[in-house]
Protein backbone atom coordinates (compact mmCIF):
# COMPACT_ATOMS: atom_id res chain seq x y z
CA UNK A 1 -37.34 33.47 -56.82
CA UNK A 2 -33.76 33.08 -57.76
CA UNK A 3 -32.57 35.67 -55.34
CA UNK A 4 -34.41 33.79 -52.81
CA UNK A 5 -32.60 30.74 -53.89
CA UNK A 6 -29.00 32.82 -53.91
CA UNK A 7 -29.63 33.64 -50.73
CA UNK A 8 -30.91 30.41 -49.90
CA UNK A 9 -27.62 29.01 -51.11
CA UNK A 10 -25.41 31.12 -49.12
CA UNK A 11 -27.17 30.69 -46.52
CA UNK A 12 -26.90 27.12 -46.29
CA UNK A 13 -22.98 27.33 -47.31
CA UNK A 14 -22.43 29.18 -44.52
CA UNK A 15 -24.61 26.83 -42.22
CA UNK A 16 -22.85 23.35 -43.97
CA UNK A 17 -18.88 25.36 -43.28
CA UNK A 18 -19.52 25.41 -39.71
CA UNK A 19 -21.19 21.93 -39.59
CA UNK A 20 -18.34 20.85 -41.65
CA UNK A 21 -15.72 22.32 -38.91
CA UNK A 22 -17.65 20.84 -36.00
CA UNK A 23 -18.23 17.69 -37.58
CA UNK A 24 -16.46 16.33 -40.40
CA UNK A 25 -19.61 14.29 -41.87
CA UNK A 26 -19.41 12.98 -45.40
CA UNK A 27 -22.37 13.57 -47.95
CA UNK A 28 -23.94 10.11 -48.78
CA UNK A 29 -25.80 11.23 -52.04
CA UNK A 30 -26.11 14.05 -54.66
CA UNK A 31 -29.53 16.04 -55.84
CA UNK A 32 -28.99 18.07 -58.42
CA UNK A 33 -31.95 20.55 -59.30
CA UNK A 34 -32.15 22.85 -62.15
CA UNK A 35 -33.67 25.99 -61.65
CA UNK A 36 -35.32 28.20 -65.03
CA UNK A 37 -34.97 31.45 -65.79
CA UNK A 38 -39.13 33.30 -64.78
CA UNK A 39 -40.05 36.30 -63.15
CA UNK A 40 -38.57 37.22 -59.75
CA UNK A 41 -41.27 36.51 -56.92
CA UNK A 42 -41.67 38.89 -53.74
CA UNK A 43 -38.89 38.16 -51.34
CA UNK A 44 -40.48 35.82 -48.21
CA UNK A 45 -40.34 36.29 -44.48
CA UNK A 46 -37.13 35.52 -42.92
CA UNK A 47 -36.97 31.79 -40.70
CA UNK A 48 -36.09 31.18 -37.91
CA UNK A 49 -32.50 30.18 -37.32
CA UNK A 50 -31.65 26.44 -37.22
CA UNK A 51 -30.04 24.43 -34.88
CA UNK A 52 -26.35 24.19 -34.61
CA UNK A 53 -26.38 20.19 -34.19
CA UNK A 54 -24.42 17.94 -36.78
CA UNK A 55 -26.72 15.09 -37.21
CA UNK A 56 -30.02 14.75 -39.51
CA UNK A 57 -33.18 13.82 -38.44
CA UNK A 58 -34.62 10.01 -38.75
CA UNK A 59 -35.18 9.76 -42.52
CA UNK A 60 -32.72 11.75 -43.78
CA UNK A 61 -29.13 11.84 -44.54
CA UNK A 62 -26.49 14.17 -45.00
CA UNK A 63 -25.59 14.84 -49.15
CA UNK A 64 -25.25 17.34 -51.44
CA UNK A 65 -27.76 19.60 -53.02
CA UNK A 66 -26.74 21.22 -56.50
CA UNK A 67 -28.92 23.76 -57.54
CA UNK A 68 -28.04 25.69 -60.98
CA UNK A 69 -29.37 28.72 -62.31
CA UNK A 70 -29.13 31.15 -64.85
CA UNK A 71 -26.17 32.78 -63.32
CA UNK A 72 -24.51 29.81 -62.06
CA UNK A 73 -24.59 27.02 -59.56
CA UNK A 74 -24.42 26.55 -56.13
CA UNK A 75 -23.77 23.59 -53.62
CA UNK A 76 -25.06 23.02 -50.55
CA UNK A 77 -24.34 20.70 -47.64
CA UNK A 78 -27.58 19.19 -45.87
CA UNK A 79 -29.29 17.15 -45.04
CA UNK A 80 -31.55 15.06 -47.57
CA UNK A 81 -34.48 12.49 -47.37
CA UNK A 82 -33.61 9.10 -47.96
């Protein structure tokens, strides 16, 4: 589970760098989630890549998302419900 997260993480950093270079959009709000150490889960099927536009649905706005685990934390840029 936190390798899914990890990956999860970099995932979206890499996503919120190029949203950030096409579109210099400021977060509105911070989550912060803490995630506890427990056993690793089997790794899920892959998704299907996102869209490359810089605006977030009705409902939501853009923020950021703190997750920290056991072997750090993380930060991601996305979009959150309001």
């Amino acid at each position: 589970m936190i390798l899914g997260l990890v990956l999860a993480a970099a995932a979206g950093t890499l996503t919120a760098a190029a949203f950030t270079a096409s579109n210099q959009a400021t977060p509105t709000k911070t989550v912060t989630i803490n995630v506890a150490t427990g056993p690793q889960g089997a790794t899920g099927p892959q998704g299907a890549a996102g869209t490359a536009n810089a605006e977030c649905p009705t409902g939501y706005s853009f923020g950021d998302l703190v997750i920290n685990h056991p072997g750090g934390q993380v930060t991601i840029f996305t979009c959150i419900k309001d």
